[in-house]
C-alpha atoms as a PDB file:
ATOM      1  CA  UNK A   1      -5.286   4.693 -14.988  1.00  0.00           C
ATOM      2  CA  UNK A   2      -8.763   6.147 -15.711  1.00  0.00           C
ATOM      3  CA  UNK A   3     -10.040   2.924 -14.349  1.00  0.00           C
ATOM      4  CA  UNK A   4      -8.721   3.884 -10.819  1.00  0.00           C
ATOM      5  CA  UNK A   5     -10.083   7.154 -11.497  1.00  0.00           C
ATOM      6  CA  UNK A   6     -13.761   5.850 -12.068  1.00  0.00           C
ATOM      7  CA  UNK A   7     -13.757   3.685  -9.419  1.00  0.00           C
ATOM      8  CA  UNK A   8     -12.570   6.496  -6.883  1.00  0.00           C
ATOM      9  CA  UNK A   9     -15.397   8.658  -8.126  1.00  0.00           C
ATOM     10  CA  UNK A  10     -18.038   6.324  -8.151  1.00  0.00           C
ATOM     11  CA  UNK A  11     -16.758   5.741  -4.305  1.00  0.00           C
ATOM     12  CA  UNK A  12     -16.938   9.634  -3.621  1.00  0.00           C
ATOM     13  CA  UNK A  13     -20.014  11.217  -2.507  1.00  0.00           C
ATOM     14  CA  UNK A  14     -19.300  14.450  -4.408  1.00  0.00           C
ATOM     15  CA  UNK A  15     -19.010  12.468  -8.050  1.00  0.00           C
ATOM     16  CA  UNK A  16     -21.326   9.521  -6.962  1.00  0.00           C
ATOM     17  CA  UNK A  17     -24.772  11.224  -7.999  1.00  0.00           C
ATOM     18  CA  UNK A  18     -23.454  11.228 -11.392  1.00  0.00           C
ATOM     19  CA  UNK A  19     -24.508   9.580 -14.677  1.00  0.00           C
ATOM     20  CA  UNK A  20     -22.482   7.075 -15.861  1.00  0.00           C
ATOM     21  CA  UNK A  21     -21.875   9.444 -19.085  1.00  0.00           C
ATOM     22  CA  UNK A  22     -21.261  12.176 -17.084  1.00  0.00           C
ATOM     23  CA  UNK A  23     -18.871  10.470 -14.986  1.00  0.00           C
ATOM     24  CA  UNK A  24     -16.817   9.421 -18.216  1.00  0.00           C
ATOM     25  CA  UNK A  25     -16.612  12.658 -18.908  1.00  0.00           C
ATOM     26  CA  UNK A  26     -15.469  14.438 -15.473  1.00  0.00           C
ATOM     27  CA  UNK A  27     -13.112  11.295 -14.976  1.00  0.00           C
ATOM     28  CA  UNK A  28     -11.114  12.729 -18.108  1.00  0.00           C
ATOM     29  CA  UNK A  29     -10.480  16.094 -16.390  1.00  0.00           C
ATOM     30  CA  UNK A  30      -8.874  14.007 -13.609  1.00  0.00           C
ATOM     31  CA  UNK A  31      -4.869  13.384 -13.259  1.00  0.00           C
ATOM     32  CA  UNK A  32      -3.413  10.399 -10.895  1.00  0.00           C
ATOM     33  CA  UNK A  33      -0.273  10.286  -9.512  1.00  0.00           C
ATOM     34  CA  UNK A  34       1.518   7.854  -7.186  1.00  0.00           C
ATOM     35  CA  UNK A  35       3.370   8.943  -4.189  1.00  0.00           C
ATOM     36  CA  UNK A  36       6.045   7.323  -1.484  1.00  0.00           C
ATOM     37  CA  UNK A  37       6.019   7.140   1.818  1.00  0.00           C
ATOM     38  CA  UNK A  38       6.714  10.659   2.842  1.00  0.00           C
ATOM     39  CA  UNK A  39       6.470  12.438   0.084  1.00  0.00           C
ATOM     40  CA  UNK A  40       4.359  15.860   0.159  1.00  0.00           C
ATOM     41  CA  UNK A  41       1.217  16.039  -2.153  1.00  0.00           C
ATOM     42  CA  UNK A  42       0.927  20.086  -1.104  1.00  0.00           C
ATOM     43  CA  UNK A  43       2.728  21.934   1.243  1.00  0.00           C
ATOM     44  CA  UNK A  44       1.265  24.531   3.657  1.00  0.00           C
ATOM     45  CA  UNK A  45       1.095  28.089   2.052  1.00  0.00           C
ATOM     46  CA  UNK A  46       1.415  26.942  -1.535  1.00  0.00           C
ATOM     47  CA  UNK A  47      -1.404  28.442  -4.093  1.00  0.00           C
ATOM     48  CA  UNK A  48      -4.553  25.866  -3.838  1.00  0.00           C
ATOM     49  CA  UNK A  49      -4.236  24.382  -6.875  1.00  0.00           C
ATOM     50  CA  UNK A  50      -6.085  21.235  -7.007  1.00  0.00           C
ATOM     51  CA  UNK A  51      -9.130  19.473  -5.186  1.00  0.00           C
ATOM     52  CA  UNK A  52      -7.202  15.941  -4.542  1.00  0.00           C
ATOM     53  CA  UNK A  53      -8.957  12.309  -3.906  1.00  0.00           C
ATOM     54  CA  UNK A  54      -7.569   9.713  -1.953  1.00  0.00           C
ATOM     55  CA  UNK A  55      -7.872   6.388  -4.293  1.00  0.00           C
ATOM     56  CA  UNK A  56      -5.276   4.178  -2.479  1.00  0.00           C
ATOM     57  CA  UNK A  57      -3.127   4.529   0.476  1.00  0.00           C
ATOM     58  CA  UNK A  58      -3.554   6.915   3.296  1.00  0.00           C
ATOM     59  CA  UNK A  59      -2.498  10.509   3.759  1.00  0.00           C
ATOM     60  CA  UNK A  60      -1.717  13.129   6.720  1.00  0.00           C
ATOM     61  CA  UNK A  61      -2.860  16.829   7.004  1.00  0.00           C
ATOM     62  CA  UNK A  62      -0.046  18.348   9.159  1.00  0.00           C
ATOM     63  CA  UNK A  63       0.025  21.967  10.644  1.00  0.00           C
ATOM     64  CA  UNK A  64       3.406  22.760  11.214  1.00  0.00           C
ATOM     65  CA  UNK A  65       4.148  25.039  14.213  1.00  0.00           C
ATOM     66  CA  UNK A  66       6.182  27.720  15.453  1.00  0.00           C
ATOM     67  CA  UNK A  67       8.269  25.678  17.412  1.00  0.00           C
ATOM     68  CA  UNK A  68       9.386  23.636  14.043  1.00  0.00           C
ATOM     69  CA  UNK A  69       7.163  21.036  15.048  1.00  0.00           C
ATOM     70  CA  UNK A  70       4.412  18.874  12.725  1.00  0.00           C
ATOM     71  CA  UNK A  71       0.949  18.321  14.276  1.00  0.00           C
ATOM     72  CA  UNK A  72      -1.225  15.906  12.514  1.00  0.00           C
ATOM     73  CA  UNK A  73      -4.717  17.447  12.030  1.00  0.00           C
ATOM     74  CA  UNK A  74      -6.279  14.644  10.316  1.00  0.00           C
ATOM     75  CA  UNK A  75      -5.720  11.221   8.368  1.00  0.00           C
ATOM     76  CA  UNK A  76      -7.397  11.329   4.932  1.00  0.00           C
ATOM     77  CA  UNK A  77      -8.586   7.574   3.495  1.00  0.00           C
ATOM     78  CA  UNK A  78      -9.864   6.456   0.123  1.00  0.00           C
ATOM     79  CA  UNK A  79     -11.898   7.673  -1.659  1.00  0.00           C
ATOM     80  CA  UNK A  80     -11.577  11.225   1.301  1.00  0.00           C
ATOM     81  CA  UNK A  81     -11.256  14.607  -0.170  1.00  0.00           C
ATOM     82  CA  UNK A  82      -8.783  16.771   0.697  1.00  0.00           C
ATOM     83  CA  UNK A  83      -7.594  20.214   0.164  1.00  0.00           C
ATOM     84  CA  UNK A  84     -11.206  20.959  -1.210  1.00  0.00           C
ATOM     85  CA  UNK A  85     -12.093  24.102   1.591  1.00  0.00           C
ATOM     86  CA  UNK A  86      -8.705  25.823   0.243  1.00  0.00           C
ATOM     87  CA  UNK A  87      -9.931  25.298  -3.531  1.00  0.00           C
ATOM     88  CA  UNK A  88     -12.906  26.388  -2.847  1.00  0.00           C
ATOM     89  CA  UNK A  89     -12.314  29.847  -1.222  1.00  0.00           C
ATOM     90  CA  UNK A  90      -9.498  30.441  -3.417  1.00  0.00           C
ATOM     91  CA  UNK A  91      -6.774  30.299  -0.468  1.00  0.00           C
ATOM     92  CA  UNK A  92      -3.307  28.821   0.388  1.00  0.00           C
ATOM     93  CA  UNK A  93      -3.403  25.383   1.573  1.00  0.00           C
ATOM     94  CA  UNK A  94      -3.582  26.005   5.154  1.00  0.00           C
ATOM     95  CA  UNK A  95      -1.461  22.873   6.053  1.00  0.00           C
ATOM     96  CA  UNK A  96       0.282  20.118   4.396  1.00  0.00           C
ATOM     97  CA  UNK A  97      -0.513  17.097   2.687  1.00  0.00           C
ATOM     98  CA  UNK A  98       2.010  13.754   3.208  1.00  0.00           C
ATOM     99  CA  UNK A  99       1.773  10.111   2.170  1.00  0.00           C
ATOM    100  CA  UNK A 100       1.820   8.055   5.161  1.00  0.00           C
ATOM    101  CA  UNK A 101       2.392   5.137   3.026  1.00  0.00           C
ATOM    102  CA  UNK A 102       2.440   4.379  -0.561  1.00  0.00           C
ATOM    103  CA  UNK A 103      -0.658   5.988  -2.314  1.00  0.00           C
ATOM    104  CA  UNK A 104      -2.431   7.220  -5.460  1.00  0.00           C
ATOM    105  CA  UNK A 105      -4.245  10.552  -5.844  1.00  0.00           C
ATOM    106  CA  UNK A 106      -6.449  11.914  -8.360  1.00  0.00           C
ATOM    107  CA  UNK A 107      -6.410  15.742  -8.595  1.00  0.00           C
ATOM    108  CA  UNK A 108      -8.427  18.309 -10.453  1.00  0.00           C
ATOM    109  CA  UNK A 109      -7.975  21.444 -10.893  1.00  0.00           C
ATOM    110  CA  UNK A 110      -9.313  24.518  -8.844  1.00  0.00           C
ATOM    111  CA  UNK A 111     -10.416  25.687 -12.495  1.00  0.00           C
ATOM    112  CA  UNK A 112     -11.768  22.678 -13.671  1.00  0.00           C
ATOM    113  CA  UNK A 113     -13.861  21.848 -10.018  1.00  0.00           C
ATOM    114  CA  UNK A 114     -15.956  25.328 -10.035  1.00  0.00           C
ATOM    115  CA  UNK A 115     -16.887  24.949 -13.345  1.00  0.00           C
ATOM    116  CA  UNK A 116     -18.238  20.957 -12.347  1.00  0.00           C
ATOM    117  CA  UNK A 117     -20.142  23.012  -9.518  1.00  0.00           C
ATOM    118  CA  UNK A 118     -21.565  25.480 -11.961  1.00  0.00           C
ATOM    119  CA  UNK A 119     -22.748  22.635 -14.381  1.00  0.00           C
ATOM    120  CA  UNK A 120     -23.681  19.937 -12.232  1.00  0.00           C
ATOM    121  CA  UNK A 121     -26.528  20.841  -9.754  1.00  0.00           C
ATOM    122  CA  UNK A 122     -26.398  17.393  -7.400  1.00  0.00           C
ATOM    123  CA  UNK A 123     -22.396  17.696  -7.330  1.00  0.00           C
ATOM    124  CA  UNK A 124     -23.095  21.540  -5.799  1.00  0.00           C
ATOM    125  CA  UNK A 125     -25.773  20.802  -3.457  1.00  0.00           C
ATOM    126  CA  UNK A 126     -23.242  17.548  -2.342  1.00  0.00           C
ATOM    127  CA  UNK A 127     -20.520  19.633  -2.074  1.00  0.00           C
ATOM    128  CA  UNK A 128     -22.190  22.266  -0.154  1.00  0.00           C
ATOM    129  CA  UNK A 129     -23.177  19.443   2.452  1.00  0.00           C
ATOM    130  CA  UNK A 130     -19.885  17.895   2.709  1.00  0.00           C
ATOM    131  CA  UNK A 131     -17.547  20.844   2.933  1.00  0.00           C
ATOM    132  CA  UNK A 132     -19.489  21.876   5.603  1.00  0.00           C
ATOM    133  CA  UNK A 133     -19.520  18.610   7.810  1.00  0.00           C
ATOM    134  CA  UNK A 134     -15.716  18.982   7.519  1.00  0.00           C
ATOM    135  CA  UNK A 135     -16.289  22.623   8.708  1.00  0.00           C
ATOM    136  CA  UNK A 136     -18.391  21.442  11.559  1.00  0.00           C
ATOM    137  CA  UNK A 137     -15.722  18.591  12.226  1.00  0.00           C
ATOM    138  CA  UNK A 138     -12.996  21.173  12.615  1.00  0.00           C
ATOM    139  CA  UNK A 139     -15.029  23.531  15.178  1.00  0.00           C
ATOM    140  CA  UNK A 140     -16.815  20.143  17.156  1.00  0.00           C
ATOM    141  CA  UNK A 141     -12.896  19.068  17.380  1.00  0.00           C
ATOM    142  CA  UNK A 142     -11.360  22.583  18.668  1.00  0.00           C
ATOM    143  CA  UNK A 143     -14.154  22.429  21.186  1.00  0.00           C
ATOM    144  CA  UNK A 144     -13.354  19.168  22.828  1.00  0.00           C
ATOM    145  CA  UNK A 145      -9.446  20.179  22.419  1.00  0.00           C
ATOM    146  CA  UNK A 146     -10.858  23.365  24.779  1.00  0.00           C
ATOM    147  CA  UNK A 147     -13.267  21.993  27.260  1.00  0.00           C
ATOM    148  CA  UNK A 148     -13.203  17.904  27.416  1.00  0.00           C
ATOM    149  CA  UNK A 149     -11.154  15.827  29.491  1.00  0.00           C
ATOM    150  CA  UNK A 150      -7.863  14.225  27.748  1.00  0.00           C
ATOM    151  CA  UNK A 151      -9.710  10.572  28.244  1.00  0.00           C
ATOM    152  CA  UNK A 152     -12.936  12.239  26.233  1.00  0.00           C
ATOM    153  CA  UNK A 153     -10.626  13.375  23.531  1.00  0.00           C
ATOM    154  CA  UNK A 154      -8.990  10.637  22.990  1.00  0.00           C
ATOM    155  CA  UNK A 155     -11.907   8.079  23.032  1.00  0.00           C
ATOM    156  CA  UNK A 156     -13.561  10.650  20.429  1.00  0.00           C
ATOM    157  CA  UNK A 157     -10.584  10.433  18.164  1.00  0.00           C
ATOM    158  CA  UNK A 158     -10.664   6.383  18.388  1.00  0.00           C
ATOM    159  CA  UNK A 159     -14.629   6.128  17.880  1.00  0.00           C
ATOM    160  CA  UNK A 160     -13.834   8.627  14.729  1.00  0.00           C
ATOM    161  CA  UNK A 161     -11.353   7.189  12.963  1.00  0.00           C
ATOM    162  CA  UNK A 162     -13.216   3.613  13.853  1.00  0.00           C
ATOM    163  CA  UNK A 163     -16.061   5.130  11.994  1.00  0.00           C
ATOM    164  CA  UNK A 164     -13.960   5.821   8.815  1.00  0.00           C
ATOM    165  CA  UNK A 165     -11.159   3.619   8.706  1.00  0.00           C
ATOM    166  CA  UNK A 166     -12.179   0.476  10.717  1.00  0.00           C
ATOM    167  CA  UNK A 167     -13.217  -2.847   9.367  1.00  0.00           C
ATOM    168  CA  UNK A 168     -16.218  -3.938  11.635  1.00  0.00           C
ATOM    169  CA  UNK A 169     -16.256  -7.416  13.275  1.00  0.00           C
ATOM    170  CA  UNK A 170     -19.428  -8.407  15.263  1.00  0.00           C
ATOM    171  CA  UNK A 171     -19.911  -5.708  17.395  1.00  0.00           C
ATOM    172  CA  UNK A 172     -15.541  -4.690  17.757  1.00  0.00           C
ATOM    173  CA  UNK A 173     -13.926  -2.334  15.202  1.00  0.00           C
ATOM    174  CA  UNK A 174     -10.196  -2.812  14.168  1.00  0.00           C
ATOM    175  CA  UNK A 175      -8.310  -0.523  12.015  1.00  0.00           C
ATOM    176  CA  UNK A 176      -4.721   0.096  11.477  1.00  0.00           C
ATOM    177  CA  UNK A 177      -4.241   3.322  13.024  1.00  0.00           C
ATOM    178  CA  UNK A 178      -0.743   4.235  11.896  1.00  0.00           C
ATOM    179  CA  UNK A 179      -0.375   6.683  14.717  1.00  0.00           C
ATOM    180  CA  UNK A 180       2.431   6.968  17.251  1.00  0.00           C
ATOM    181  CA  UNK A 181       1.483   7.945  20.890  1.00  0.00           C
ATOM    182  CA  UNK A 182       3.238  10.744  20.140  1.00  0.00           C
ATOM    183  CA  UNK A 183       1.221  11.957  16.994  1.00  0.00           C
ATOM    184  CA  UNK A 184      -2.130  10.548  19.119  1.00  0.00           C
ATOM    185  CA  UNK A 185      -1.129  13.088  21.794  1.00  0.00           C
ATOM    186  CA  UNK A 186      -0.440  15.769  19.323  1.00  0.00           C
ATOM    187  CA  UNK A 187      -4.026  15.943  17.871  1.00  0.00           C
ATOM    188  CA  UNK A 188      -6.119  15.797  20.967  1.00  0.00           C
ATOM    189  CA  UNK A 189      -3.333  18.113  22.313  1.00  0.00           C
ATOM    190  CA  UNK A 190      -2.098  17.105  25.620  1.00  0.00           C
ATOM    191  CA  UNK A 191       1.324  15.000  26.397  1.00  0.00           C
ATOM    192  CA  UNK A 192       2.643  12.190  25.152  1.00  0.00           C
ATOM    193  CA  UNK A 193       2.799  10.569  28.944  1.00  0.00           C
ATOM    194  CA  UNK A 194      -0.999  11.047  29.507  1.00  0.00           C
ATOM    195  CA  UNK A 195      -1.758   9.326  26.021  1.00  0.00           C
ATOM    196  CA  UNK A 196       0.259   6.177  27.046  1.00  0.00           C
ATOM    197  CA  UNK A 197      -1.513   6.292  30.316  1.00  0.00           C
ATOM    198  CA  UNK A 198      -4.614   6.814  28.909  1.00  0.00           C
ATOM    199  CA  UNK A 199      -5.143   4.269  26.677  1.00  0.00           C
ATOM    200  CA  UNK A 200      -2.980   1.936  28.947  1.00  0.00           C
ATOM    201  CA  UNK A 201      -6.318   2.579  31.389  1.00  0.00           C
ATOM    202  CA  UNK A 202      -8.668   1.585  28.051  1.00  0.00           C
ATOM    203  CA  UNK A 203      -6.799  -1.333  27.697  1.00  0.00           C
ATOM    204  CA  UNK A 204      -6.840  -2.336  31.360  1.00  0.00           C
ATOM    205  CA  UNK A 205     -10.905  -1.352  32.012  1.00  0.00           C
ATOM    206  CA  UNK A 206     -11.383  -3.803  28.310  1.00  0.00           C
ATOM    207  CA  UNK A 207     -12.197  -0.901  26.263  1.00  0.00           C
ATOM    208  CA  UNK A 208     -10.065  -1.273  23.499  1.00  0.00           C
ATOM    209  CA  UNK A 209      -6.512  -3.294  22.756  1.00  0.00           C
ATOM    210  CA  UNK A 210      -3.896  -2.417  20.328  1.00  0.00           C
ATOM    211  CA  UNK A 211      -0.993  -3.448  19.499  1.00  0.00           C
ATOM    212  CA  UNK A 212       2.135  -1.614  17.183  1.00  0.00           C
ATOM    213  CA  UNK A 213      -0.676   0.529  15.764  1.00  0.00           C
ATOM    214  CA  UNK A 214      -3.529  -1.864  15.529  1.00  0.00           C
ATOM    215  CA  UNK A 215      -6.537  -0.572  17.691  1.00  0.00           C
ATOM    216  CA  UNK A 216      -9.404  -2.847  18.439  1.00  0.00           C
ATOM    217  CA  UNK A 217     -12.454  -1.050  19.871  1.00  0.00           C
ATOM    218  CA  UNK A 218     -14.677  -2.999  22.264  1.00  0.00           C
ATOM    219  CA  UNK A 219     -18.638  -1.474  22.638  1.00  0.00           C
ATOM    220  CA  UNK A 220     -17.749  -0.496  26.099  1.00  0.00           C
ATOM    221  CA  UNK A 221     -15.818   2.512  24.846  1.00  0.00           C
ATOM    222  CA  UNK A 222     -18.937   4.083  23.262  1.00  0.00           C
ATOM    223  CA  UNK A 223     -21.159   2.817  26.418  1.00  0.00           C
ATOM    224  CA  UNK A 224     -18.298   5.045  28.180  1.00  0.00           C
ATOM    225  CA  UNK A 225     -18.516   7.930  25.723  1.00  0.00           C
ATOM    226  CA  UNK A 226     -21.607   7.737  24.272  1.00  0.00           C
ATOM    227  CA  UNK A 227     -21.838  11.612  23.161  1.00  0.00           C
ATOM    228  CA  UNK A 228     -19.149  10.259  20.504  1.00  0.00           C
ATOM    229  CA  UNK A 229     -20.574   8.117  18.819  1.00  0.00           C
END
């Protein structure tokens, strides 16, 4: 097990500036568990506990509404953090955490992370930098919920995840997206009905394909949205 949790760090940006001695070291302060297909890693409003690592299998932020609904926020992939903004400012998760599929995650505690900071000078000036691109992320995406066209949002979203999850071929990008119409619609916010028509109009103008969750992104879509890229 603390061979998965080496690898993950050494795949991390936060943990990858580290000696190899030192990464021994802060890999034995780490915990790995294994979680099923639906099964919660943290819910919203619980005590932030733990920073947590994606090492295998992907994992859903959800928001859950007023209405009793669940809005995805964002999909977290190996070696991702998540949870770390909560840990850091000493808050309650703010959202959820759910396997999508079958998945391991290292965690380490909220205790055991701030002291790391306050030893390690490269793993404080990394996280400083990453927590707030995620910060950034989270504003750059409310914005273009607020003042972009549904077609802009949703070609951002595609073009982002492509970025992260998607396995590059030539000059096309294909990833298993793992999202419903449904959820698609729920994190650009707008209906169901315009997603489907949306990306029906991608598919038609041979900006993307995709096929029971499999999205293959052609170059025109960034030609088309090239603020996105």
């Amino acid at each position: 097990m603390k061979a998965i949790i080496v690898e993950t760090l050494k795949r991390n940006r936060l943990f990858a500036g580290l000696s190899p001695s030192e990464m021994e070291e802060v890999a034995g302060l780490f915990r790995a568990d294994s979680y099923n297909e639906g099964d919660h890693i943290f819910l919203e409003g619980e005590a932030s506990t733990s920073l947590c690592i994606a090492a295998s299998g992907r994992v859903k932020i959800v928001k859950h509404t007023d209405e009793g609904k669940d809005v995805i926020l964002e999909i977290i992939s190996p070696p991702e953090i998540f949870g770390g903004v909560a840990v850091l400012d000493g808050r309650a998760y703010p959202a959820s955490a759910q396997a999508m599929e079958k998945c391991e995650v290292i965690s380490l505690s909220r205790e055991e992370f701030l002291g790391l900071i306050d030893r390690f000078h490269v793993l404080a000036v990394e996280a400083s930098i990453y927590f707030g691109e995620r910060l950034r992320n989270a504003y750059d995406m409310l914005r273009s919920i607020s003042v972009e066209r549904v077609e802009r949002r949703i070609a951002s979203l595609l073009l982002r995840f492509g970025e992260r999850i998607g396995q590059r071929e030539v000059d096309e990008i294909v990833m298993d997206l793992g999202l419903t119409m449904q959820e698609i619609a729920e994190m650009v916010g707008t209906t169901v009905e315009t997603t489907i028509r949306s990306m029906n109009k991608f598919r038609k103008e041979g900006l993307i394909d995709y096929n029971r969750g499999q999205v293959r992104i052609f170059p025109k879509l960034r030609d088309r949205f090239p603020s996105d890229a």
